[in-house]
C-alpha atoms as a PDB file:
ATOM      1  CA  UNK A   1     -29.497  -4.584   0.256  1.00  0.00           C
ATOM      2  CA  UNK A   2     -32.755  -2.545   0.190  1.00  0.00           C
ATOM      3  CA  UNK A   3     -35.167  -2.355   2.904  1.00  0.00           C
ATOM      4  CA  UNK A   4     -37.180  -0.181   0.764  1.00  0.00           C
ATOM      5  CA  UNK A   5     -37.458   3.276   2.953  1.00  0.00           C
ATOM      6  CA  UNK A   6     -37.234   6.507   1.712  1.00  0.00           C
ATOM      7  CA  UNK A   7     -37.252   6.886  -2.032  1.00  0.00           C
ATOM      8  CA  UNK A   8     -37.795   4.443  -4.475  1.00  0.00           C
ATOM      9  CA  UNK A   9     -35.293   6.453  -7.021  1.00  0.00           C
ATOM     10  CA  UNK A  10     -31.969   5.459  -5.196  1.00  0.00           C
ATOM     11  CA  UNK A  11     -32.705   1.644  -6.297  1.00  0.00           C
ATOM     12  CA  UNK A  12     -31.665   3.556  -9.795  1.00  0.00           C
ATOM     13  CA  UNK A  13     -28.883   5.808  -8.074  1.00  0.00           C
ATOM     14  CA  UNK A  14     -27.737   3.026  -6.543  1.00  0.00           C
ATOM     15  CA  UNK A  15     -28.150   0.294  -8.876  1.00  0.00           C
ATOM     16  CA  UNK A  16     -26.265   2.808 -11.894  1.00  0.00           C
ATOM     17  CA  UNK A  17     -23.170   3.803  -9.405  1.00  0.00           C
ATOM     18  CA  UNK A  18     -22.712  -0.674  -9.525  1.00  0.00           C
ATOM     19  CA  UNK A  19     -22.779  -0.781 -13.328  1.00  0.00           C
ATOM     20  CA  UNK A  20     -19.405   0.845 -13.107  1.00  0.00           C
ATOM     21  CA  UNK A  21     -18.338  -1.691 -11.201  1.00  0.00           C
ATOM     22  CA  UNK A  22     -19.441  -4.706 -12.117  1.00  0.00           C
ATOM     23  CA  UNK A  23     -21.315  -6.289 -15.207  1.00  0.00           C
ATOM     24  CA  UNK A  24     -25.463  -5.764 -15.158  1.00  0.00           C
ATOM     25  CA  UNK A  25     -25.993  -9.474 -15.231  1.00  0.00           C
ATOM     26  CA  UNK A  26     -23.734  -9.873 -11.816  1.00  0.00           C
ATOM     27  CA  UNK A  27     -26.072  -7.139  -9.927  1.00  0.00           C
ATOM     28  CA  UNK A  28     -28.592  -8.860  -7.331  1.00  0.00           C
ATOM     29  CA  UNK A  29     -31.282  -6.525  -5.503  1.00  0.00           C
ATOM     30  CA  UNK A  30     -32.535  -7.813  -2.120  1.00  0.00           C
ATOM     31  CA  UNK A  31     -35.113  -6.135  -1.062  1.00  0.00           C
ATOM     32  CA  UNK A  32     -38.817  -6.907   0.861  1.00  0.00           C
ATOM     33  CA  UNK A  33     -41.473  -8.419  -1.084  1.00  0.00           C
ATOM     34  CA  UNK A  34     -43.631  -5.504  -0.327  1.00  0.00           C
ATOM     35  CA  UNK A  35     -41.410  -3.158  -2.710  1.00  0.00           C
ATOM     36  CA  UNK A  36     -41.108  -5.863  -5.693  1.00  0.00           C
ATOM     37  CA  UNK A  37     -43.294  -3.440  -7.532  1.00  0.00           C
ATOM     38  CA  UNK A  38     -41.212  -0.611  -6.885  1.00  0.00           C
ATOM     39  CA  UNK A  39     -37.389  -2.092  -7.547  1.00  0.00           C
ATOM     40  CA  UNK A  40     -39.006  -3.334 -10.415  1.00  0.00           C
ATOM     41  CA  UNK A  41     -40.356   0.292 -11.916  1.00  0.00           C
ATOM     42  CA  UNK A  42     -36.701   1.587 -11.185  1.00  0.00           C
ATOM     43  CA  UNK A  43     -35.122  -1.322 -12.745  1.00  0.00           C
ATOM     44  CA  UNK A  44     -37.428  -2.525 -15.462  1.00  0.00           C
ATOM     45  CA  UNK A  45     -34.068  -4.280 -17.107  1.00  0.00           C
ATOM     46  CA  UNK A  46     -32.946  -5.732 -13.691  1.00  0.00           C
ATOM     47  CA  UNK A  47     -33.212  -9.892 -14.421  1.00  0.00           C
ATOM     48  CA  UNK A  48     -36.201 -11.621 -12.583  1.00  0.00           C
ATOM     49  CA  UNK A  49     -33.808 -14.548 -11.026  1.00  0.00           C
ATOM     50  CA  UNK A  50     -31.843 -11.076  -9.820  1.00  0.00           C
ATOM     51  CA  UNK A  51     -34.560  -9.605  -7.596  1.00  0.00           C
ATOM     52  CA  UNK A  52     -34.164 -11.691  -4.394  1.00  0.00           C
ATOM     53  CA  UNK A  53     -37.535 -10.928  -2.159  1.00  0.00           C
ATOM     54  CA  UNK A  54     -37.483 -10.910   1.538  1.00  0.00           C
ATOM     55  CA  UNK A  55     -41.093 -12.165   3.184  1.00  0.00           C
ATOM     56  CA  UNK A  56     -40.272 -10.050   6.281  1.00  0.00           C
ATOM     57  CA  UNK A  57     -37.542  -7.322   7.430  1.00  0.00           C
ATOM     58  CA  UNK A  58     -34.623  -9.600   9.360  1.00  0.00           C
ATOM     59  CA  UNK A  59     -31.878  -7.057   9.251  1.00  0.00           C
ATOM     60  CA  UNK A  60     -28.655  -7.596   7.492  1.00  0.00           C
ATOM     61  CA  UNK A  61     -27.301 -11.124   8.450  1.00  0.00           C
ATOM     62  CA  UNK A  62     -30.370 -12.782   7.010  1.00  0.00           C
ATOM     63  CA  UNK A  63     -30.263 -10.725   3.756  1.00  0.00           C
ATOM     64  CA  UNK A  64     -27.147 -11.726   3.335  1.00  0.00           C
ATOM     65  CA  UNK A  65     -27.640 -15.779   4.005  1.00  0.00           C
ATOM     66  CA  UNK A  66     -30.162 -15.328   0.837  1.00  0.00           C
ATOM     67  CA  UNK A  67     -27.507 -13.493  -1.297  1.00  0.00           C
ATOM     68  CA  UNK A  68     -24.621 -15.476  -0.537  1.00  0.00           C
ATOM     69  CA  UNK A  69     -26.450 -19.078  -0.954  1.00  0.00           C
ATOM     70  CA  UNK A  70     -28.078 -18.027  -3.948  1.00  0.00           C
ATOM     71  CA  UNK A  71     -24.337 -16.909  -5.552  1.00  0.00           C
ATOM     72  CA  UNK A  72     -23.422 -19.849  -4.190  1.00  0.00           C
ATOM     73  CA  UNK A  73     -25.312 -21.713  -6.218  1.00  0.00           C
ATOM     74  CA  UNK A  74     -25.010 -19.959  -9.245  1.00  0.00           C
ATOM     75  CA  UNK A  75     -20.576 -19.454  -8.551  1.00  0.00           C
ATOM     76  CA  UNK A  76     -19.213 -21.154  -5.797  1.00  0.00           C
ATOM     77  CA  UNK A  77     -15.750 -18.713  -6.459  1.00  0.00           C
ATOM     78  CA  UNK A  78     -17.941 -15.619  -6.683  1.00  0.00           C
ATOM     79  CA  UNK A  79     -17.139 -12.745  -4.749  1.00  0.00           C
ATOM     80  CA  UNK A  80     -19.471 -10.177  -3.076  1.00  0.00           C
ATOM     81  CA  UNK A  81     -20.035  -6.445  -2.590  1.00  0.00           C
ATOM     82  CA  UNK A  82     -22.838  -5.800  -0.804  1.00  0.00           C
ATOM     83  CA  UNK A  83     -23.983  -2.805   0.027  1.00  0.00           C
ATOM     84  CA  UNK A  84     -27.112  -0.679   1.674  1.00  0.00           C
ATOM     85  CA  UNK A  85     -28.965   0.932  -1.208  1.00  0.00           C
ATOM     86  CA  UNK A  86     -29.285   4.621   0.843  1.00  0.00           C
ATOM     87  CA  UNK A  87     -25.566   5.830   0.496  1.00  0.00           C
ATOM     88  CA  UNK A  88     -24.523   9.011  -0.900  1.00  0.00           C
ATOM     89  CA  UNK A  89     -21.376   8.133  -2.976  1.00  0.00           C
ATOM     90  CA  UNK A  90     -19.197  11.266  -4.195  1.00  0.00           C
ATOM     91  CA  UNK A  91     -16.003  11.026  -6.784  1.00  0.00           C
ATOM     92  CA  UNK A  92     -17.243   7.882  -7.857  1.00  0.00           C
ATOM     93  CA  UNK A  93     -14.484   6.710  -9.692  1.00  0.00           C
ATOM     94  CA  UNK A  94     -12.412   6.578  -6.825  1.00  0.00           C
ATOM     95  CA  UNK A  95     -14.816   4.193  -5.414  1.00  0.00           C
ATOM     96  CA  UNK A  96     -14.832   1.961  -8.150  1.00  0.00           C
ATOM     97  CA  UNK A  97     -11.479   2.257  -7.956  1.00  0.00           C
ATOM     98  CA  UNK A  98     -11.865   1.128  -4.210  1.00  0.00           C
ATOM     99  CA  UNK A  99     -13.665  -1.332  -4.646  1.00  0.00           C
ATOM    100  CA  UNK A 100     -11.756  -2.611  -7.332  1.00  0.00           C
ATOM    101  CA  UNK A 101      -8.294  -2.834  -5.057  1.00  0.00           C
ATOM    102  CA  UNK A 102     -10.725  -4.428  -2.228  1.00  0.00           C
ATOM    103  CA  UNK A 103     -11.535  -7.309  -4.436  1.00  0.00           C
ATOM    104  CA  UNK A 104      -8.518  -8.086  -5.776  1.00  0.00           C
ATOM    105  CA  UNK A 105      -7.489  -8.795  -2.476  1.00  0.00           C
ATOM    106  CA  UNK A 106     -10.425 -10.660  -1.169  1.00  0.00           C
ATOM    107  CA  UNK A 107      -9.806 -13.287  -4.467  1.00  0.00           C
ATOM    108  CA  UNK A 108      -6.177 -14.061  -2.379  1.00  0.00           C
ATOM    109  CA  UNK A 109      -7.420 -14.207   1.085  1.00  0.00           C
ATOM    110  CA  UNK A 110     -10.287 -15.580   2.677  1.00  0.00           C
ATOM    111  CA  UNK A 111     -11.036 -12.424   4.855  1.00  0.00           C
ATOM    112  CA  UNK A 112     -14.316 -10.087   5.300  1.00  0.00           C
ATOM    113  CA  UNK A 113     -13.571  -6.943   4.681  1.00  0.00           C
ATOM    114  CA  UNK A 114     -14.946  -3.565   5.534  1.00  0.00           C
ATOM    115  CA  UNK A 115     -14.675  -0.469   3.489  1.00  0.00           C
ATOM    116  CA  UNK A 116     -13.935   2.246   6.588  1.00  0.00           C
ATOM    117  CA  UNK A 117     -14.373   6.022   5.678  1.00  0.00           C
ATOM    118  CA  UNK A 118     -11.182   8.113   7.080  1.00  0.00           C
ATOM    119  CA  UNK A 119     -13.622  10.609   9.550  1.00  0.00           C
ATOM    120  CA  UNK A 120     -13.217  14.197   9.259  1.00  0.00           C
ATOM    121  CA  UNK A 121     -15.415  14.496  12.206  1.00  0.00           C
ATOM    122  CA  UNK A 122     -16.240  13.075  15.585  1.00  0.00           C
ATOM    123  CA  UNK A 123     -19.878  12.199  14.526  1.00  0.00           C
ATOM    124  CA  UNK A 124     -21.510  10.268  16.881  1.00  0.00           C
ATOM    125  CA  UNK A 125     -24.117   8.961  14.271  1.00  0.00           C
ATOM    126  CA  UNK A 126     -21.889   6.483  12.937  1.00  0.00           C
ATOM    127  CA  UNK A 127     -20.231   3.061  14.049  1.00  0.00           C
ATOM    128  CA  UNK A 128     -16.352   3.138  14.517  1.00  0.00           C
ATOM    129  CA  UNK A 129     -13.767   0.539  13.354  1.00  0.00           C
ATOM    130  CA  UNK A 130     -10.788   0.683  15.494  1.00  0.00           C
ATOM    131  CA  UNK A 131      -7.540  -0.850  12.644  1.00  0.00           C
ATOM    132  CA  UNK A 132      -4.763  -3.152  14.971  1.00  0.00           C
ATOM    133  CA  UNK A 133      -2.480  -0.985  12.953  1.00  0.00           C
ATOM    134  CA  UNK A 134      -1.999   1.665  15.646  1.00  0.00           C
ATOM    135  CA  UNK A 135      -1.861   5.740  15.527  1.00  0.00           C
ATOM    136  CA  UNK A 136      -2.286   7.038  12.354  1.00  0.00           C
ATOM    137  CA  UNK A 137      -3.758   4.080  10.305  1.00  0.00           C
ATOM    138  CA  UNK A 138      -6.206   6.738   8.425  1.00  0.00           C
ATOM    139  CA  UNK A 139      -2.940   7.755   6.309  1.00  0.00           C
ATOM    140  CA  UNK A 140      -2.050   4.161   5.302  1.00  0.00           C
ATOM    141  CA  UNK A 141      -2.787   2.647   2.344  1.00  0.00           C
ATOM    142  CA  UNK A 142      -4.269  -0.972   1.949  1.00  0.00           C
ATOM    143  CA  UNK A 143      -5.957  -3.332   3.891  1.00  0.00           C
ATOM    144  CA  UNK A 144      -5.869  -3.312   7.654  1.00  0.00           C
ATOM    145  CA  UNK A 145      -6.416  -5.549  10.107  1.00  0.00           C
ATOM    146  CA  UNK A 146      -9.715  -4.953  12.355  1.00  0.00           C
ATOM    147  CA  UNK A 147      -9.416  -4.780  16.179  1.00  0.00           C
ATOM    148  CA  UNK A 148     -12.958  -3.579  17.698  1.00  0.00           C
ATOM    149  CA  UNK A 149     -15.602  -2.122  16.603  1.00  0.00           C
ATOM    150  CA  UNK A 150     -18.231   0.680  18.461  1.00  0.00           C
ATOM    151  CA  UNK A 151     -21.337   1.720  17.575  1.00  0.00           C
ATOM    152  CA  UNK A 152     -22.211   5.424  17.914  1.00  0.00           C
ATOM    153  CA  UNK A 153     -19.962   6.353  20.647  1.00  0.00           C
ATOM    154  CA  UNK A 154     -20.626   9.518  22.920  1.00  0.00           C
ATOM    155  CA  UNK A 155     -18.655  12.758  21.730  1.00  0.00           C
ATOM    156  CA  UNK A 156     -16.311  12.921  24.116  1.00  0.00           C
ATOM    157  CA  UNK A 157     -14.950   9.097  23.019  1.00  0.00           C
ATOM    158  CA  UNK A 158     -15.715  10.064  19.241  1.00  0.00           C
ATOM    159  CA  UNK A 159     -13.567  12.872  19.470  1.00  0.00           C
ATOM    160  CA  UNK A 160     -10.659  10.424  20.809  1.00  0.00           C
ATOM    161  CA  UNK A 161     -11.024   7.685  18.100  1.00  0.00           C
ATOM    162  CA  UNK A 162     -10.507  10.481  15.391  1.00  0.00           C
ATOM    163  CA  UNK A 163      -7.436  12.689  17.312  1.00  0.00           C
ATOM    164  CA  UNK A 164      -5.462   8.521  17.415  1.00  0.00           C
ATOM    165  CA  UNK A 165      -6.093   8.455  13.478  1.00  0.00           C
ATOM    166  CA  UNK A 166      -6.836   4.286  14.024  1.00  0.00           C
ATOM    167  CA  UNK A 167     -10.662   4.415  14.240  1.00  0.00           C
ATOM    168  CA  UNK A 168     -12.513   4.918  10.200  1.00  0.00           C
ATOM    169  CA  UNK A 169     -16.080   5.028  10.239  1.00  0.00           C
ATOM    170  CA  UNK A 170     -18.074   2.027   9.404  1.00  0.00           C
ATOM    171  CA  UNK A 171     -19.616   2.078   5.595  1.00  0.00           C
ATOM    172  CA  UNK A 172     -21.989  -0.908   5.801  1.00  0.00           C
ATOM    173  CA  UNK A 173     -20.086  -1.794   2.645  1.00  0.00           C
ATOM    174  CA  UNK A 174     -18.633  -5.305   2.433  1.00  0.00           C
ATOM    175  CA  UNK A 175     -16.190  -7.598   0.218  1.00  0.00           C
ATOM    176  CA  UNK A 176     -16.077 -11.210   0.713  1.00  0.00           C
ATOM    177  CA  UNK A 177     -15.968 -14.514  -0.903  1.00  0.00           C
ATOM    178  CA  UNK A 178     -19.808 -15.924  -0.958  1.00  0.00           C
ATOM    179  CA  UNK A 179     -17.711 -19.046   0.694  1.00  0.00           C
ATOM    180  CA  UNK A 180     -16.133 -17.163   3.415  1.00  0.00           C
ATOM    181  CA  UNK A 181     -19.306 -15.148   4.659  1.00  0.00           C
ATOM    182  CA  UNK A 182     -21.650 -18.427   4.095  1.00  0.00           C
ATOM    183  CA  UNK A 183     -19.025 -20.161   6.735  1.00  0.00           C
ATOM    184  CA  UNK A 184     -18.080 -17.571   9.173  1.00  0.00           C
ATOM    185  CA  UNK A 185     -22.122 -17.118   9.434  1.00  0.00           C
ATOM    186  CA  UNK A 186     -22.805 -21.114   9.778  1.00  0.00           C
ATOM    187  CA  UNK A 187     -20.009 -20.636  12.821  1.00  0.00           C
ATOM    188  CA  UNK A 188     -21.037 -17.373  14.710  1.00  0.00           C
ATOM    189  CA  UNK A 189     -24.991 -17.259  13.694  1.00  0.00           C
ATOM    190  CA  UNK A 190     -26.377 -21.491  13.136  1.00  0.00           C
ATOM    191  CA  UNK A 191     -29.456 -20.089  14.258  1.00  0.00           C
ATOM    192  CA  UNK A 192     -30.037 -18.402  11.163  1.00  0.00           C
ATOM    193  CA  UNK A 193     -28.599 -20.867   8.543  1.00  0.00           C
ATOM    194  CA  UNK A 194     -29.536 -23.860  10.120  1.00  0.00           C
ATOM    195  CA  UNK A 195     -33.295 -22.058   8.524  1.00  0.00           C
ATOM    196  CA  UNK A 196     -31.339 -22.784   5.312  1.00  0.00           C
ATOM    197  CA  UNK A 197     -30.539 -26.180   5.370  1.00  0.00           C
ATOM    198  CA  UNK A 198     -31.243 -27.528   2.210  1.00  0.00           C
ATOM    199  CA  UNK A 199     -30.463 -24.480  -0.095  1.00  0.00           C
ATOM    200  CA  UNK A 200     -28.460 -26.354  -2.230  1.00  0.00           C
ATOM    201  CA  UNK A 201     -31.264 -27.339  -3.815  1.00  0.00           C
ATOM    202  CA  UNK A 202     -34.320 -24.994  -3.061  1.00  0.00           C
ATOM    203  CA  UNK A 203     -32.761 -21.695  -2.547  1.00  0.00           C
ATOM    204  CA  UNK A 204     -34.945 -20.281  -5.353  1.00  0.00           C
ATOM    205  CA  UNK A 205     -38.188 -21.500  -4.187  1.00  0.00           C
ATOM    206  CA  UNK A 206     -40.225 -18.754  -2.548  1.00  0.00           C
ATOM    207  CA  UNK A 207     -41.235 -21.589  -0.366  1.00  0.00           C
ATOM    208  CA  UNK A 208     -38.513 -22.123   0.593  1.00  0.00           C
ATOM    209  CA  UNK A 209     -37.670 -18.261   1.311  1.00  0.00           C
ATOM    210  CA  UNK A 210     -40.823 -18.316   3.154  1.00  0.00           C
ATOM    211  CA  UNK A 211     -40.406 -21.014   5.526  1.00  0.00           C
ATOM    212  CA  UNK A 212     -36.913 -19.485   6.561  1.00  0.00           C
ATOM    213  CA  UNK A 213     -37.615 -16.363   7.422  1.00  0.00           C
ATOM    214  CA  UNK A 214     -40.967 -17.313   9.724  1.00  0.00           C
ATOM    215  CA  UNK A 215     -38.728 -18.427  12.194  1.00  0.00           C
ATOM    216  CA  UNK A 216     -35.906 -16.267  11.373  1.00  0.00           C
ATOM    217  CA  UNK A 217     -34.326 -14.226  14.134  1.00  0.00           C
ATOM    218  CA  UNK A 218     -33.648 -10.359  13.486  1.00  0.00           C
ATOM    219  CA  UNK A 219     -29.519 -10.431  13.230  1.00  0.00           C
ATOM    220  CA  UNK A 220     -27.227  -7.550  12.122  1.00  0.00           C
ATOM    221  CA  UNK A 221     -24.090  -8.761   9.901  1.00  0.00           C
ATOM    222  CA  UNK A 222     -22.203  -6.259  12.438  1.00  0.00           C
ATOM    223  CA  UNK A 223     -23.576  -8.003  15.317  1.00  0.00           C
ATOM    224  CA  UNK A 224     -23.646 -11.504  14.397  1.00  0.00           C
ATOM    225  CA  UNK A 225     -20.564 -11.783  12.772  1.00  0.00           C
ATOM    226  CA  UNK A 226     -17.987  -8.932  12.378  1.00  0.00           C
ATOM    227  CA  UNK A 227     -17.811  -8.694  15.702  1.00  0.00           C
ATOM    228  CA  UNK A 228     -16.721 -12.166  16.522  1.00  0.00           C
ATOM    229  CA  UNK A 229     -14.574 -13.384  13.363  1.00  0.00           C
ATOM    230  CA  UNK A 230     -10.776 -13.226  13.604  1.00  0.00           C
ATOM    231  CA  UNK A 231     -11.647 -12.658   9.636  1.00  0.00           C
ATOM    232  CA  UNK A 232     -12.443  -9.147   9.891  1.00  0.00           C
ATOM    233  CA  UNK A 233     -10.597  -6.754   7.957  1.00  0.00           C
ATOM    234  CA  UNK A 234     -10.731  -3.299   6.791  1.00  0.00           C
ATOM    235  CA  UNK A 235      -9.724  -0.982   3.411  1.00  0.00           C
ATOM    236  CA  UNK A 236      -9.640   2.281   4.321  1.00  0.00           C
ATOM    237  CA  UNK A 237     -12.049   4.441   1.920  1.00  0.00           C
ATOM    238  CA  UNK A 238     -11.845   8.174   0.699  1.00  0.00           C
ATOM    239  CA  UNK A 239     -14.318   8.990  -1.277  1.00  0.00           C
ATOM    240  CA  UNK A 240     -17.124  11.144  -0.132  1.00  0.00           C
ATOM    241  CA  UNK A 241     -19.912   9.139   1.575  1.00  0.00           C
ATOM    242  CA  UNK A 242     -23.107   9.833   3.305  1.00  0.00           C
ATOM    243  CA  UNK A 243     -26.347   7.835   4.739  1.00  0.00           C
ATOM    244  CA  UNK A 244     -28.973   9.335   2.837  1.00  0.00           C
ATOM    245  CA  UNK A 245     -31.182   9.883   5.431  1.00  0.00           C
ATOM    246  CA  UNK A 246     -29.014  12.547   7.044  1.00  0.00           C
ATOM    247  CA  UNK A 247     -28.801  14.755   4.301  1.00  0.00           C
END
């Protein structure tokens, strides 16, 4: 998911980090029409049908409707990693690694999961993920059950979620079933599929695409849905990570 500030050179950071993870031909960029050009020049061997173009920035629930009906189409068992294209990813083969255990379990249950970064501080630039998993969660291994989430407490409560150990800082990086999101977004956000009725059969038409998103409401994946599905789940993540834009 690429909204296309800041440089154009993590597409290829970001886009190479994936190839470890899964094949080239499985990799879909979505990013705003207005920085085709640019994904493009990055990724001259990325696959047309691969470059999914947004008319408009919607945030992150309407980005994903596009992916996950145009997998849909293509897979109807595929499974999804999505990801903002401004992360700073260090030790990357325990990420792959990561995300390899996080899909494995996603194929066996029908759950959207989280990656959550253990915190080693009490930023209060990040959203929290509190685990139903108690004190001490950051030292288990596995998936975990989500409880709440916060976004960018004050210090003082920042410095509480990490002393309890059940809080992990929210990635932005998904897993799901294409099937699972698609549904748990038709229940908790209609107002943005419902735009997408039909896709079955035009999901590829920049019509289509167009159409949609003129009357599409700006909705975070967070917001819309996380927060509301008794789906949500979390695997707790150890590998270095930053948002680019605060280094």
């Amino acid at each position: 998911m690429a909204d296309g500030a800041g440089s154009s050179k993590q597409f290829r950071h970001t886009y190479d980090r994936f190839l470890q993870v899964v094949p080239a031909q499985n990799i879909l960029v979505v990013t705003l029409a207005s920085f085709a050009q640019d994904a493009q020049r990055e990724i001259p061997e990325l696959p047309k049908e691969n470059l999914l173009l947004e008319p408009s920035a919607r945030k992150t629930a309407p980005c994903m409707a596009l992916a996950a009906y145009t997998l849909l189409r293509r897979d109807p068992e595929a499974v999804i990693i999505a990801t903002p294209w401004d992360l700073v990813i260090r030790d990357e083969e325990l990420f792959s690694r990561t995300l390899d255990e996080a899909c494995s379990y996603v194929e066996e249950n029908d759950v959207l999961m989280t990656l959550g970064i253990v915190p080693k501080t009490a930023d209060v630039n990040f959203g929290y993920i509190q685990v139903k998993e108690g004190r001490n969660a950051h030292l288990m291994a596995g998936p975990l059950q989500v409880k709440t989430f916060t976004e960018k407490p004050p210090r003082e409560l920042a410095e509480v979620f990490v002393r309890t150990g059940e809080f992990f800082w929210n990635s932005g990086i998904f897993v799901w079933k294409a099937a699972t999101i698609a549904a748990e977004m038709e229940k908790f956000i209609p107002e943005v599929t419902e735009l997408f009725r039909g896709w079955q059969q035009r999901i590829g038409d920049p019509a289509f695409i167009e159409s949609a998103y003129a009357e599409c409401p700006k909705v975070s994946l967070d917001y819309g849905v996380m927060e509301h599905t008794d789906r949500a789940w979390l695997y707790p993540a150890r590998f270095g990570w930053a948002d680019i834009e605060r280094l």
